[in-house]
C-alpha atoms as a PDB file:
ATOM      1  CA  UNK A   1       0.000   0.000   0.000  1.00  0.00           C
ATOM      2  CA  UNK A   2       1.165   3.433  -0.415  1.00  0.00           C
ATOM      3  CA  UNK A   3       0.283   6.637   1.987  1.00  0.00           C
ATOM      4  CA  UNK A   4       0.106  10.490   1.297  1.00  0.00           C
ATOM      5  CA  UNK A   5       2.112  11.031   4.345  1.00  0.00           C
ATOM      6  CA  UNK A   6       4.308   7.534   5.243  1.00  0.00           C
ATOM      7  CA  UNK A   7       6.617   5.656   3.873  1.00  0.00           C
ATOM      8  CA  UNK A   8       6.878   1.713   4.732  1.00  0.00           C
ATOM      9  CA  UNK A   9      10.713   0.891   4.366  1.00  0.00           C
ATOM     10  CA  UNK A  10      11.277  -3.016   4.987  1.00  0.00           C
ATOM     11  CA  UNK A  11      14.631  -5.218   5.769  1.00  0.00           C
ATOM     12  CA  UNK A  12      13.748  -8.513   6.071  1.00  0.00           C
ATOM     13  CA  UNK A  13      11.516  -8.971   9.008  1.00  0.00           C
ATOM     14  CA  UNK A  14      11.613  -5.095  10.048  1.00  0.00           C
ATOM     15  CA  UNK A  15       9.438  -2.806   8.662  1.00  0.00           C
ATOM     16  CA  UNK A  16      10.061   0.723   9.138  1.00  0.00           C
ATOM     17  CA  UNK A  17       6.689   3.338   9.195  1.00  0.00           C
ATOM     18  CA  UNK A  18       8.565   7.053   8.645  1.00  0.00           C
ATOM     19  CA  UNK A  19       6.454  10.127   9.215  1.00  0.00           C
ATOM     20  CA  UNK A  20       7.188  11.844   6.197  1.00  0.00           C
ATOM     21  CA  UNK A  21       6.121  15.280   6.580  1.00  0.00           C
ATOM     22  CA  UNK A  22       9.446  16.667   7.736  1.00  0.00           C
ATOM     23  CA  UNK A  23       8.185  20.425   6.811  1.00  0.00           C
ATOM     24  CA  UNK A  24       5.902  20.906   9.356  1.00  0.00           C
ATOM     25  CA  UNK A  25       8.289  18.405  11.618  1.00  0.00           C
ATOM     26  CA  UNK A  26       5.849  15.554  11.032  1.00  0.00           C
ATOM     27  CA  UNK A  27       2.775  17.108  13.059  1.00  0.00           C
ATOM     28  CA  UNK A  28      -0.100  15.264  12.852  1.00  0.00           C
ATOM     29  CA  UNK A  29      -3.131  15.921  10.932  1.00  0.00           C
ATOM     30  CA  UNK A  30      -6.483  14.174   9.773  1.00  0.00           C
ATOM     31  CA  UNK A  31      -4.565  12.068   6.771  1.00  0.00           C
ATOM     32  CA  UNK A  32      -1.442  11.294   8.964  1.00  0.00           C
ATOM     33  CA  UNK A  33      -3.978   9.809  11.712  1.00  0.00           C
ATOM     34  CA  UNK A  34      -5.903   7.865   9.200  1.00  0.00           C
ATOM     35  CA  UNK A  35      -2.337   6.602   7.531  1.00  0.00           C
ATOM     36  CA  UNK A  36      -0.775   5.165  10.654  1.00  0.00           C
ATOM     37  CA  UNK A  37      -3.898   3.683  11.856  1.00  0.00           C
ATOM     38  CA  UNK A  38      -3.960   1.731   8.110  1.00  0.00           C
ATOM     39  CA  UNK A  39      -0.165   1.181   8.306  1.00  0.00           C
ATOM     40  CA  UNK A  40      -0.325  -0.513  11.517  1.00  0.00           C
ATOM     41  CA  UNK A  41      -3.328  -2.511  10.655  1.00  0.00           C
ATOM     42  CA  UNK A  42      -1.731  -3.476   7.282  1.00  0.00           C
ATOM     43  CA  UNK A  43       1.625  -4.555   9.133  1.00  0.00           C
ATOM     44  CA  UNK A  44      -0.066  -6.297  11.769  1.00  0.00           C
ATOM     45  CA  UNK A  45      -1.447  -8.695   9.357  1.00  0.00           C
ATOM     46  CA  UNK A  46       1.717  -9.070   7.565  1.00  0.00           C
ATOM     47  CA  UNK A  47       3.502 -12.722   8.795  1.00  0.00           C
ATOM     48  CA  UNK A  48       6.732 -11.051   7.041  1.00  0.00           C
ATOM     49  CA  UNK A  49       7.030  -8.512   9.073  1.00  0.00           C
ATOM     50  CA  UNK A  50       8.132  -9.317  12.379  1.00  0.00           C
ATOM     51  CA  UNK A  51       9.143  -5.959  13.979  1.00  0.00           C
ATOM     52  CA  UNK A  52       7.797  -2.455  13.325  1.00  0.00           C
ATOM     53  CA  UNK A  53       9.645   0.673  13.850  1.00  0.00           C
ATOM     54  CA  UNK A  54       7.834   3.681  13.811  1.00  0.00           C
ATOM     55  CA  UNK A  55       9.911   6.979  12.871  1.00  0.00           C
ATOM     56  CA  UNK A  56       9.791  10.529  11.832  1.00  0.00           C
ATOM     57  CA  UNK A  57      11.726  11.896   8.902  1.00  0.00           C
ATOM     58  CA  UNK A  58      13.795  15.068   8.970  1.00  0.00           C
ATOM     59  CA  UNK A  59      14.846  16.859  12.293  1.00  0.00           C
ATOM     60  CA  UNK A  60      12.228  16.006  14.625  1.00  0.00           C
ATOM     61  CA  UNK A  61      10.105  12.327  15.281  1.00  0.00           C
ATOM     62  CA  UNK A  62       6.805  14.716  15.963  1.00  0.00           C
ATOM     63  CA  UNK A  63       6.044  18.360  17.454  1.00  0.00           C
ATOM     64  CA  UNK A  64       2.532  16.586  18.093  1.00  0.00           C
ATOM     65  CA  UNK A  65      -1.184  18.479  16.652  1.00  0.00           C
ATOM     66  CA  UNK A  66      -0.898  20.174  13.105  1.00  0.00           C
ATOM     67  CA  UNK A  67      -1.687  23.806  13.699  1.00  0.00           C
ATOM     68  CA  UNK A  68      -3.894  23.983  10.815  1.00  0.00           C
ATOM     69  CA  UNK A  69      -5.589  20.615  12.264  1.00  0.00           C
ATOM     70  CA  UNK A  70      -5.808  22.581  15.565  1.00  0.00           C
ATOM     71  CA  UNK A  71      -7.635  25.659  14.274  1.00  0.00           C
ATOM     72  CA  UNK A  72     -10.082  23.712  12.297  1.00  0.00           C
ATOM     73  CA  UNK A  73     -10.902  21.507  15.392  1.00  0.00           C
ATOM     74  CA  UNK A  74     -11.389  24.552  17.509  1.00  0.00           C
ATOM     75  CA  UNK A  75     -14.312  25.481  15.048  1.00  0.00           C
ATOM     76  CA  UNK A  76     -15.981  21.741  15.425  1.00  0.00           C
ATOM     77  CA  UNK A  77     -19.235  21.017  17.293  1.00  0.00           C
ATOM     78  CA  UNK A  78     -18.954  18.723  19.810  1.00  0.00           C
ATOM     79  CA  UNK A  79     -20.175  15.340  17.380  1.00  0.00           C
ATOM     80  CA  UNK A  80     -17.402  16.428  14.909  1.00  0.00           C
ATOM     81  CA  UNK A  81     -15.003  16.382  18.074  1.00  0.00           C
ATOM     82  CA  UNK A  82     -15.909  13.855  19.150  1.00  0.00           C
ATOM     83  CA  UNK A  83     -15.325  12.037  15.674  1.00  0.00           C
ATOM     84  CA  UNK A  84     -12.018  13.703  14.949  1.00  0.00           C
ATOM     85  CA  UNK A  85     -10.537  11.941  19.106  1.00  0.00           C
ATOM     86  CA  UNK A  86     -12.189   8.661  17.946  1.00  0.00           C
ATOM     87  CA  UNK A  87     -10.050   8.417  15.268  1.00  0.00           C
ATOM     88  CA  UNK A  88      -7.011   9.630  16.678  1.00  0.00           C
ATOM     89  CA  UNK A  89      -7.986   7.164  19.845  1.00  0.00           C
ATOM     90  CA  UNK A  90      -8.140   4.140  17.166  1.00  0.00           C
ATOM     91  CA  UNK A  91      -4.992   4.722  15.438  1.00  0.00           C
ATOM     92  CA  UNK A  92      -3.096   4.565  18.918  1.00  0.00           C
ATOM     93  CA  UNK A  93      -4.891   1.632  19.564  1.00  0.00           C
ATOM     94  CA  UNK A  94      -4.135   0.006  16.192  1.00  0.00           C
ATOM     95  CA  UNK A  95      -0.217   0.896  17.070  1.00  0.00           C
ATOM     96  CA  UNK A  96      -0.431  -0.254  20.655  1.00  0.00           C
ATOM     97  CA  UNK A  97      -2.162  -3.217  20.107  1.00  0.00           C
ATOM     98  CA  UNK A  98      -0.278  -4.774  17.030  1.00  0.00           C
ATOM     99  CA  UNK A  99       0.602  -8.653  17.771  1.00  0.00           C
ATOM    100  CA  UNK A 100       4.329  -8.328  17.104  1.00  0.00           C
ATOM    101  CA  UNK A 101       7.055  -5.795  18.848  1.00  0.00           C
ATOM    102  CA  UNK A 102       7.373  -2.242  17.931  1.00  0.00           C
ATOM    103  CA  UNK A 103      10.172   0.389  18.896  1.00  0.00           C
ATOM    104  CA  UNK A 104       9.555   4.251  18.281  1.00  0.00           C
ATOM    105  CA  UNK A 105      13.015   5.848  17.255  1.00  0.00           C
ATOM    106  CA  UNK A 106      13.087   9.370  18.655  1.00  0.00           C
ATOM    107  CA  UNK A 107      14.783  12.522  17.450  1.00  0.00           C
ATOM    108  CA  UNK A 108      14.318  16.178  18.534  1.00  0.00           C
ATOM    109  CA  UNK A 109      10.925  17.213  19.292  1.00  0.00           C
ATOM    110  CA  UNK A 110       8.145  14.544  20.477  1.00  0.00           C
ATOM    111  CA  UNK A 111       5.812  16.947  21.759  1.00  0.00           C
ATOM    112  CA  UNK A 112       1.955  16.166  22.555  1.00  0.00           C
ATOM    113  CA  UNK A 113       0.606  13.357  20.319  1.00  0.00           C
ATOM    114  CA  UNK A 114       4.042  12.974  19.838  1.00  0.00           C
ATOM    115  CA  UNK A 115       4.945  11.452  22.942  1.00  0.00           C
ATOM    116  CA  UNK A 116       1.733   9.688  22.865  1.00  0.00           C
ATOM    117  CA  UNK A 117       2.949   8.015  19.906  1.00  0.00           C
ATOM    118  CA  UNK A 118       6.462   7.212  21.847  1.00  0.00           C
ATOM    119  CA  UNK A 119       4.125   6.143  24.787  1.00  0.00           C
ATOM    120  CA  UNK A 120       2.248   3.378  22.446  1.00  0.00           C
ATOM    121  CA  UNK A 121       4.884   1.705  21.066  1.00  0.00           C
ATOM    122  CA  UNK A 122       6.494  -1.150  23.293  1.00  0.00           C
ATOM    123  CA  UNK A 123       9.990  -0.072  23.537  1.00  0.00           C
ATOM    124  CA  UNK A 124      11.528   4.113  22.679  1.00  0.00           C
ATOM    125  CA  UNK A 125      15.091   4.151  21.686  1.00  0.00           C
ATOM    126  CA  UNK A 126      15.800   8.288  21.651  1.00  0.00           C
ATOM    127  CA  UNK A 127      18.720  10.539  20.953  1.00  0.00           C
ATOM    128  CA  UNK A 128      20.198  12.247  23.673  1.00  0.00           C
ATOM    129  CA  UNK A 129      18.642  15.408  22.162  1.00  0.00           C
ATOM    130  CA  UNK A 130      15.511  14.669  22.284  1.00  0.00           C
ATOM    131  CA  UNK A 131      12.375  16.170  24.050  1.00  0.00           C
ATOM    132  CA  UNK A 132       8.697  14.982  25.415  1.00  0.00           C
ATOM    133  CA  UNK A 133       5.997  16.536  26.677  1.00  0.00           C
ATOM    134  CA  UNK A 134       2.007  16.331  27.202  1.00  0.00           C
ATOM    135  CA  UNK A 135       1.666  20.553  26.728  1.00  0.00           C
ATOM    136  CA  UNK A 136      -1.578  20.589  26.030  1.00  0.00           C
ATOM    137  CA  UNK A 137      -3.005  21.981  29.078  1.00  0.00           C
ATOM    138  CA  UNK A 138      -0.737  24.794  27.539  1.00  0.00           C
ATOM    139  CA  UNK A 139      -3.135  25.142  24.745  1.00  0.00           C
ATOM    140  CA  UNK A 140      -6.553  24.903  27.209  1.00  0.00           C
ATOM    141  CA  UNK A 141      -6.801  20.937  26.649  1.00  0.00           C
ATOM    142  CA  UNK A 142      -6.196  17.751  28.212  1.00  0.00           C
ATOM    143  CA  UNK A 143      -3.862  15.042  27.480  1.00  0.00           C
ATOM    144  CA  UNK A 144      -7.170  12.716  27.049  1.00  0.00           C
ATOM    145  CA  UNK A 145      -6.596  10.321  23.727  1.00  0.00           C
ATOM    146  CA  UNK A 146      -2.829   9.407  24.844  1.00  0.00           C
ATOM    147  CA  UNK A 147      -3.330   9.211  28.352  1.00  0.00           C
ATOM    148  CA  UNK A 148      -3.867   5.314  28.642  1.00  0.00           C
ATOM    149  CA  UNK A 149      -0.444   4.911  27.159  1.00  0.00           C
ATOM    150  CA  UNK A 150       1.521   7.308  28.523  1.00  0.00           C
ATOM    151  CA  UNK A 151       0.086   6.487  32.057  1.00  0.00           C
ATOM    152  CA  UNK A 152       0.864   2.674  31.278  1.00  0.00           C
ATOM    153  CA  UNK A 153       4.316   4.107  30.641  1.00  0.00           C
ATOM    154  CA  UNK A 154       5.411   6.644  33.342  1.00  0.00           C
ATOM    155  CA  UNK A 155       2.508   5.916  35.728  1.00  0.00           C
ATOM    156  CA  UNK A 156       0.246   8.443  38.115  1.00  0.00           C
ATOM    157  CA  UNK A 157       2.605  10.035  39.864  1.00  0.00           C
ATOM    158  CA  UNK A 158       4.322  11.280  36.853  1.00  0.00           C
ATOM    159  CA  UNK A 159       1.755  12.170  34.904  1.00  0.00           C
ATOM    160  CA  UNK A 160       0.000  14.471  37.653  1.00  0.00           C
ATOM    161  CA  UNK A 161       3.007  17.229  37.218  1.00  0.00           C
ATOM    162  CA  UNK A 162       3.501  16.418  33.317  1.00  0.00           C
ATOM    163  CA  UNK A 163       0.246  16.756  32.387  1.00  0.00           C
ATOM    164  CA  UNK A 164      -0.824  19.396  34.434  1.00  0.00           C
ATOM    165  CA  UNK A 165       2.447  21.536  34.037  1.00  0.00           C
ATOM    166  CA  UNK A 166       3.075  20.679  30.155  1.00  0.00           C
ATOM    167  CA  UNK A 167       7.066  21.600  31.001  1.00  0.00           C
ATOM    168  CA  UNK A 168       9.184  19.292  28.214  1.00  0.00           C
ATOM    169  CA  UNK A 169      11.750  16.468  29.747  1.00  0.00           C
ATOM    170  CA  UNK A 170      14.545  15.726  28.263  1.00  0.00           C
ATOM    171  CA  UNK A 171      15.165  11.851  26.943  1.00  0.00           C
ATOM    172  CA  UNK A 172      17.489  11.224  30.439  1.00  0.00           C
ATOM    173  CA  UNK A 173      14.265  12.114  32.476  1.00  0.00           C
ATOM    174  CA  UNK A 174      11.751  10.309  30.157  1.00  0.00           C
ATOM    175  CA  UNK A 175      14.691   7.238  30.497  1.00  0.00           C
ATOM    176  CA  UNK A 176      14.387   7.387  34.229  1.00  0.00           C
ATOM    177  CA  UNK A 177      10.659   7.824  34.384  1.00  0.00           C
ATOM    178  CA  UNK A 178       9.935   4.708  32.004  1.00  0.00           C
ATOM    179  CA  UNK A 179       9.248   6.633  28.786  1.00  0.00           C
ATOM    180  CA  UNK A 180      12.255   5.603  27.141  1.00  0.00           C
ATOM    181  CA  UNK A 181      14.543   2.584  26.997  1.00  0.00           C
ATOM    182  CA  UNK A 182      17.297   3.718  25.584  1.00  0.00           C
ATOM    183  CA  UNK A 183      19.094   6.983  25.071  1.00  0.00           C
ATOM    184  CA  UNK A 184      22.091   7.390  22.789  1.00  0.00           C
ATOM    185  CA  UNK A 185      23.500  10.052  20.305  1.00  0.00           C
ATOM    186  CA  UNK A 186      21.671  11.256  17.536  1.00  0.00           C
ATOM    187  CA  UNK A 187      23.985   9.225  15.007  1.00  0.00           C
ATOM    188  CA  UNK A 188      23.409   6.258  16.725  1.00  0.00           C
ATOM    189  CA  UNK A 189      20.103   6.007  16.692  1.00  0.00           C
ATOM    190  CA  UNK A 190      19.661   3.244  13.776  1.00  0.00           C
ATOM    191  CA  UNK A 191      22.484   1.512  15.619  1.00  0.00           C
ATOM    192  CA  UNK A 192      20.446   1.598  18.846  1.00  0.00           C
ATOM    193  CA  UNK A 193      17.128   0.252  16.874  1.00  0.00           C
ATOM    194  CA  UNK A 194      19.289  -2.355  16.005  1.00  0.00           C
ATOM    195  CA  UNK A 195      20.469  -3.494  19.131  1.00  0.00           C
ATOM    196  CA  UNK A 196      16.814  -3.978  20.603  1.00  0.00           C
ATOM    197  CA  UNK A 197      15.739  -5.448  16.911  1.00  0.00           C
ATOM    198  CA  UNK A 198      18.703  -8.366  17.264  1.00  0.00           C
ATOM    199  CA  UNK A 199      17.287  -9.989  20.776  1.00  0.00           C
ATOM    200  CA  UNK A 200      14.004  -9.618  19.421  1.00  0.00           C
ATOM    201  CA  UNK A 201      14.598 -11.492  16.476  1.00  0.00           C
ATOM    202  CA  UNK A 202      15.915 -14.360  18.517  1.00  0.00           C
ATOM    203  CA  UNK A 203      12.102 -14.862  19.983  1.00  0.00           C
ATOM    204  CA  UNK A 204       9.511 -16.628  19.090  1.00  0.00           C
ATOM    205  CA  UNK A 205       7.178 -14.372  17.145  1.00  0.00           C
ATOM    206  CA  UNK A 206       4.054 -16.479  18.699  1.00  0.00           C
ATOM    207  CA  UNK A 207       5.441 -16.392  22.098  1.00  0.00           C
ATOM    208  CA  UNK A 208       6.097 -12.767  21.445  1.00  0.00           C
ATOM    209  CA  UNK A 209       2.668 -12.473  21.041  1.00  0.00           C
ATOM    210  CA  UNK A 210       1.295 -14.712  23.707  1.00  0.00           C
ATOM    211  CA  UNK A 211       3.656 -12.170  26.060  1.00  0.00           C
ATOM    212  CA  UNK A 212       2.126  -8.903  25.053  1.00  0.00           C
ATOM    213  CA  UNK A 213      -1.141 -10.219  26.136  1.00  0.00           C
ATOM    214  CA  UNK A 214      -0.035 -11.889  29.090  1.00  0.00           C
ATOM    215  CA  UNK A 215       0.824  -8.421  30.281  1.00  0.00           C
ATOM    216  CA  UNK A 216      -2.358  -6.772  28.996  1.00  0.00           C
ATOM    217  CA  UNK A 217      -4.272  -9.351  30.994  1.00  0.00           C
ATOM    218  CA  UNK A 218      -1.959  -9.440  34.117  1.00  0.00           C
ATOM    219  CA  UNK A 219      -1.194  -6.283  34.922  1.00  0.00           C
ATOM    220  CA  UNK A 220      -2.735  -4.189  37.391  1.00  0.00           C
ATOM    221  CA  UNK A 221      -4.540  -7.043  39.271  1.00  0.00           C
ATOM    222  CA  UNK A 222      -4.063  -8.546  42.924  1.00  0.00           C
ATOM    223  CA  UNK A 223      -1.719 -11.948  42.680  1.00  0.00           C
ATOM    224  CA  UNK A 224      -4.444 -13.961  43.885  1.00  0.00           C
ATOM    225  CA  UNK A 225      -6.026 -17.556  42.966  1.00  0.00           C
ATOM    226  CA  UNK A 226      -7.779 -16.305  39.718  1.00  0.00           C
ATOM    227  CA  UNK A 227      -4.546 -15.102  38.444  1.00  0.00           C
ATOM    228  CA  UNK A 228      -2.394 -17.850  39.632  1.00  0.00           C
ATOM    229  CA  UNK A 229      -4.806 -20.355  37.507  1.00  0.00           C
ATOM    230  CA  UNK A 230      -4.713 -17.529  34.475  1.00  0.00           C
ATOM    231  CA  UNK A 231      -0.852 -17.691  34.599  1.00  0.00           C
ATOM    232  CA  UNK A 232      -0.859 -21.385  34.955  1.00  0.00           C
ATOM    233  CA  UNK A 233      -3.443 -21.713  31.831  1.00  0.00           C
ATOM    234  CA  UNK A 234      -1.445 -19.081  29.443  1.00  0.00           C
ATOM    235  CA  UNK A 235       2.106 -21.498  30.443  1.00  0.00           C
ATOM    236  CA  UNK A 236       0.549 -24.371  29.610  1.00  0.00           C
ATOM    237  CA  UNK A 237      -1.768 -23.454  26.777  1.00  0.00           C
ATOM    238  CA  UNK A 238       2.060 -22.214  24.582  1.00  0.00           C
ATOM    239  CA  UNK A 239       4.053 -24.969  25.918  1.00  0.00           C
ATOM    240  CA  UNK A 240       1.521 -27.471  23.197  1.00  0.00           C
ATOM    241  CA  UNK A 241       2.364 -24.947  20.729  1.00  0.00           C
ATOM    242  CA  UNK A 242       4.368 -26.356  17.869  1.00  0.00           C
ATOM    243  CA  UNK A 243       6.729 -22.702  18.182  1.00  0.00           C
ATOM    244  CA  UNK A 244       7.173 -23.716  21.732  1.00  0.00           C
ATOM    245  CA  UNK A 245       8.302 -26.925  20.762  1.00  0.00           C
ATOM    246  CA  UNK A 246      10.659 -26.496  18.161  1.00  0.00           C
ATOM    247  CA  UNK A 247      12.222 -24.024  20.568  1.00  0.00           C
ATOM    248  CA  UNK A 248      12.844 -26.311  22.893  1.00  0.00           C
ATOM    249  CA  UNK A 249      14.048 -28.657  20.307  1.00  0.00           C
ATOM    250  CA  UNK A 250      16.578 -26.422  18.664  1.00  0.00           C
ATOM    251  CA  UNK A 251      18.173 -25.569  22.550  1.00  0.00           C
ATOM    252  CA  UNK A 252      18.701 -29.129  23.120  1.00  0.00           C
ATOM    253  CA  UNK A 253      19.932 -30.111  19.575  1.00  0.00           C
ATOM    254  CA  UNK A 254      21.627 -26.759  19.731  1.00  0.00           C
ATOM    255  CA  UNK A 255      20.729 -25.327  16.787  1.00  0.00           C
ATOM    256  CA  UNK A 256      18.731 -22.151  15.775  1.00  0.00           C
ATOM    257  CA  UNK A 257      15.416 -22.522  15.625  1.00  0.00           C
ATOM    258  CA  UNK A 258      13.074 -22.420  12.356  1.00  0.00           C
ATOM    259  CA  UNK A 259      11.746 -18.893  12.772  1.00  0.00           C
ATOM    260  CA  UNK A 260      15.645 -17.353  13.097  1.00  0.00           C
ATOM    261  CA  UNK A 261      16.142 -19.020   9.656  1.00  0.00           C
END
């Protein structure tokens, strides 16, 4: 598929999704929204791809809400509004809930939606130059649409003086905090991407999978009988899987297994 505003770059099992709208430093407007969302989907149901990288072209990953987007919001009723958030809310969803790993490579500015993007992605390798915020109490709104993600990222405590202050962090503070995973120069970003992309390729992509949802449908509750069974269900439930064995297989025979082939 093609896009007005991405481009999909693949190597082997990586695909890459770049922002390409370097001129206004990849804000976000109506076609960008509906672009990712259809990326994502697309790559989700692509076998081939096993990892997704999501970047932004030019200086900046994303300074967040196109102006122009902005002004024409501020003239909507509230069912237009309301239509406009649902499908911002569904794109992040798409991107947060793909079935296989994704990394958000971060340079420069990843203001606003910008962070929220860095915030729905599993794992943020950023240049030391970069910066996050959620400003948009600075503009007389809420964080609202990205707030599940970047909550699940830096938690409560966190969030209560970032979005409520809208002051940017620098990728050292959104490292410690739990935005970011890791922070290296701005030339080494692609070399950074490709550190986390190595260890990921050595994984099962099923079991990969099967994690992501383990977490979804672990976290947050008390360790208690229910979730001792659900735990003991999920285990046993990929252990019969034919990835599972073959893994197991190729560690005894010591070999590789089929999917690093």
């Amino acid at each position: 598929m093609t896009y007005e505003t991405l481009e999909i770059e693949r190597k082997g099992a990586v695909a890459t999704i770049w922002m390409n709208r370097p001129d206004v430093f990849n804000a976000f407007n109506e076609r960008l929204i509906a672009d990712l969302g259809a990326a994502c989907r697309a790559l989700d149901a692509d076998a081939t791809a096993r990892i997704v990288v999501l970047a932004g072209r030019g200086r900046h990953f994303s300074a967040g809400a196109d102006l122009n987007w902005m002004q024409r919001a501020s003239g909507y009723g509230e069912a237009e509004n309301l239509a406009d958030a649902r499908s911002f809310a569904g794109m992040l969803q798409a991107l947060s809930g793909m079935s296989k790993p994704t990394i958000a490579r971060v340079q420069g500015a990843a203001l606003g939606g910008g962070t929220g993007l860095a915030a729905a992605c599993d794992m943020v390798v950023a240049s030391d130059d970069a910066q996050f915020s959620t400003s948009e109490v600075r503009f007389g709104i809420i964080p609202a649409v990205i707030s599940p993600y970047v909550l699940r990222a830096i938690g409560p405590r966190h969030a209560l003086r970032y979005f409520q202050t809208g002051e940017k962090f620098r990728a050292d503070q959104a490292r410690a905090i739990g935005l970011v995973s890791e922070v290296v120069s701005r030339d080494e970003l692609d070399a950074g991407v490709a550190a986390l992309v190595e260890p990921l390729l050595a994984g099962g992509p099923l079991a990969q999978q099967a994690a992501k949802q383990l977490i979804a449908a672990v976290c947050g509750r008390p360790i208690d009988a229910a979730v001792a069974e659900e735990t003991a269900t999920r285990i046993a439930r990929q252990r019969a899987t034919g990835e599972a064995k073959e893994g197991i297989a190729a560690f005894l025979q010591k070999r590789p297994p089929a999917w690093q082939g």
